[in-house]
Protein backbone atom coordinates (compact mmCIF):
# COMPACT_ATOMS: atom_id res chain seq x y z
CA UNK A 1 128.13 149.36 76.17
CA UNK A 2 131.66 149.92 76.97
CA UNK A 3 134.39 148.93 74.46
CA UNK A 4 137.27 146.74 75.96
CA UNK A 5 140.48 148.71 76.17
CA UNK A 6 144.00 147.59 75.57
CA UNK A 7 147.19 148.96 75.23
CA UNK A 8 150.55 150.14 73.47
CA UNK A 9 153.55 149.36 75.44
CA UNK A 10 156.22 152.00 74.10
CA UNK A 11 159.41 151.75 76.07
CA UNK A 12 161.32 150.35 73.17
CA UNK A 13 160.85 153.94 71.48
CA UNK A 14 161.53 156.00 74.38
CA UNK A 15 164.53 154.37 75.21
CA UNK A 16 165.43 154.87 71.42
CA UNK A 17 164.48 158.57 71.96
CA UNK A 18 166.80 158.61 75.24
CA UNK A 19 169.74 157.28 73.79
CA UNK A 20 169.53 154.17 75.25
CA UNK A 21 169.53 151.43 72.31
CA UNK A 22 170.33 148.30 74.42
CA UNK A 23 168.32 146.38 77.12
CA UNK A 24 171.76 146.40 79.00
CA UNK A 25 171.71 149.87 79.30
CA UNK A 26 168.68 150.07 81.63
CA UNK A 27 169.68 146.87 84.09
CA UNK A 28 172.15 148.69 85.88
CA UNK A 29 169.86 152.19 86.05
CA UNK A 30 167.24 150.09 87.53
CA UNK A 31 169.42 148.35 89.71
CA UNK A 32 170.14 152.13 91.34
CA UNK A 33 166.50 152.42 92.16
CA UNK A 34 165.95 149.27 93.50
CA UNK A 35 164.72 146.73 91.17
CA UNK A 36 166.62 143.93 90.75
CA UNK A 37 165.63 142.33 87.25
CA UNK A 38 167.27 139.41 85.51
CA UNK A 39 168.76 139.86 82.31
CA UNK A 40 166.18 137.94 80.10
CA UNK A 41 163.17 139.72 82.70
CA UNK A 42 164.86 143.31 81.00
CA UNK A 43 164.85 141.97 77.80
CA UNK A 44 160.95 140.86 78.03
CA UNK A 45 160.44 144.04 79.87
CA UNK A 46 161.69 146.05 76.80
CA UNK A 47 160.85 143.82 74.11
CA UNK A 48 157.23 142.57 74.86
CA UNK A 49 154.15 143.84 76.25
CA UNK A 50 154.15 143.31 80.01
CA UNK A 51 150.97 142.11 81.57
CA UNK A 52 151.98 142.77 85.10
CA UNK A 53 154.37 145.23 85.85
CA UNK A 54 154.56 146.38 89.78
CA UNK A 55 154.48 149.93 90.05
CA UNK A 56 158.04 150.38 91.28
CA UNK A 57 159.47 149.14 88.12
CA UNK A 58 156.85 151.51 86.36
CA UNK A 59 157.98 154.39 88.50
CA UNK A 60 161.45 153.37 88.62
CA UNK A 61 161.11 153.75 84.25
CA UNK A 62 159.47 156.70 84.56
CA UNK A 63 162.13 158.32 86.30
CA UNK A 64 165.42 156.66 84.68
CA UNK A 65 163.58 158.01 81.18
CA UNK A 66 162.09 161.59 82.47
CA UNK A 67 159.11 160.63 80.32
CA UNK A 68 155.32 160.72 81.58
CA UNK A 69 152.98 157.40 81.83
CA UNK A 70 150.83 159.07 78.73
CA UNK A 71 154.51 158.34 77.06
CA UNK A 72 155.24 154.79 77.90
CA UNK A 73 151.88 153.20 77.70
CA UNK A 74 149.05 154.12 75.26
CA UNK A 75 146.22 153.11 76.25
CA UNK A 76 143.63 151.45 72.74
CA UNK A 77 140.60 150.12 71.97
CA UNK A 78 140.63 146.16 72.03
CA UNK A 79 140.77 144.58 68.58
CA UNK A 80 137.10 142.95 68.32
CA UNK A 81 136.08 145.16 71.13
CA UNK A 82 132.22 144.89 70.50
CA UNK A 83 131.16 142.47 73.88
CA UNK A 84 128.71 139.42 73.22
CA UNK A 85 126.16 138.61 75.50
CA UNK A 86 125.32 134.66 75.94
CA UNK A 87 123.05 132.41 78.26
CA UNK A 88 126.82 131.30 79.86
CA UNK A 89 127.68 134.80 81.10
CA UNK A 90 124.40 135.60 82.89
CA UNK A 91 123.17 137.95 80.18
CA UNK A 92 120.60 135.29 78.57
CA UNK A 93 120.43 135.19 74.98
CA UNK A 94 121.64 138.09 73.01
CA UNK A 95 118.33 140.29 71.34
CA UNK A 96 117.06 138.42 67.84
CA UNK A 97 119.02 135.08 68.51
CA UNK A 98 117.26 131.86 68.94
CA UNK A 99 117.75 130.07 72.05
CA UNK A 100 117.21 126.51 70.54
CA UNK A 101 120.61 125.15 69.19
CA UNK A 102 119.00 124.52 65.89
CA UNK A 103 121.48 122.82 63.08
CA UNK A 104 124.12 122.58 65.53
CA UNK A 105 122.91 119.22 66.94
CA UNK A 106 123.82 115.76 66.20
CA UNK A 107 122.39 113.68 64.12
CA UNK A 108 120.61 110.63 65.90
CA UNK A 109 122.62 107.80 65.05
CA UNK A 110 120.54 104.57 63.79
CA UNK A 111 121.57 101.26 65.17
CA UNK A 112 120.85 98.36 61.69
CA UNK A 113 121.22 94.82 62.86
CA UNK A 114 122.85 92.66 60.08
């Protein structure tokens, strides 16, 4: 089974290592190569962990910083990386569990008259 990956996003510190401790500074050196980014899209692109990046931007960072890819993202296992199998994903039931739903049913409701 293969553990789920997931990554570190590390421009922050390479930018730090750079010299560069502002998202301003990297606007305009982006701008050179040809990616036009808004000043709040920088700031999420710094700040946060993107979860789309085209590769121009990544190659346009890659060059602007000199670093390698191994630098800027890190690639980690998932937190709670084991995978489940269940009926619902077309695995059937995972080995020892009971298919039956057992004490997670309702109770039958019962109707008194008055």
């Amino acid at each position: 089974m293969m553990p789920k990956l997931d990554y570190r996003w590390h421009l922050r510190e390479v930018m730090a290592t750079r010299g560069m401790f502002s998202t301003t500074d990297l606007r305009p050196l982006l701008a050179e190569r040809g990616i036009d980014l808004s000043p709040s899209q920088t700031y999420r692109l710094v700040v946060e962990r993107p979860e789309r990046l085209s590769l121009k931007t990544l190659m346009a960072l890659l060059d602007i910083l000199g670093c390698t890819m191994d630098e800027l993202i890190e690639p980690v296992a998932a937190a709670g990386s084991r995978r489940r199998h269940s009926a619902a994903a077309g695995g059937g039931p995972a080995p020892g569990k009971d298919t039956g739903l057992g004490d997670l049913r309702p109770k039958r409701a019962r109707i008194v008259p008055e």
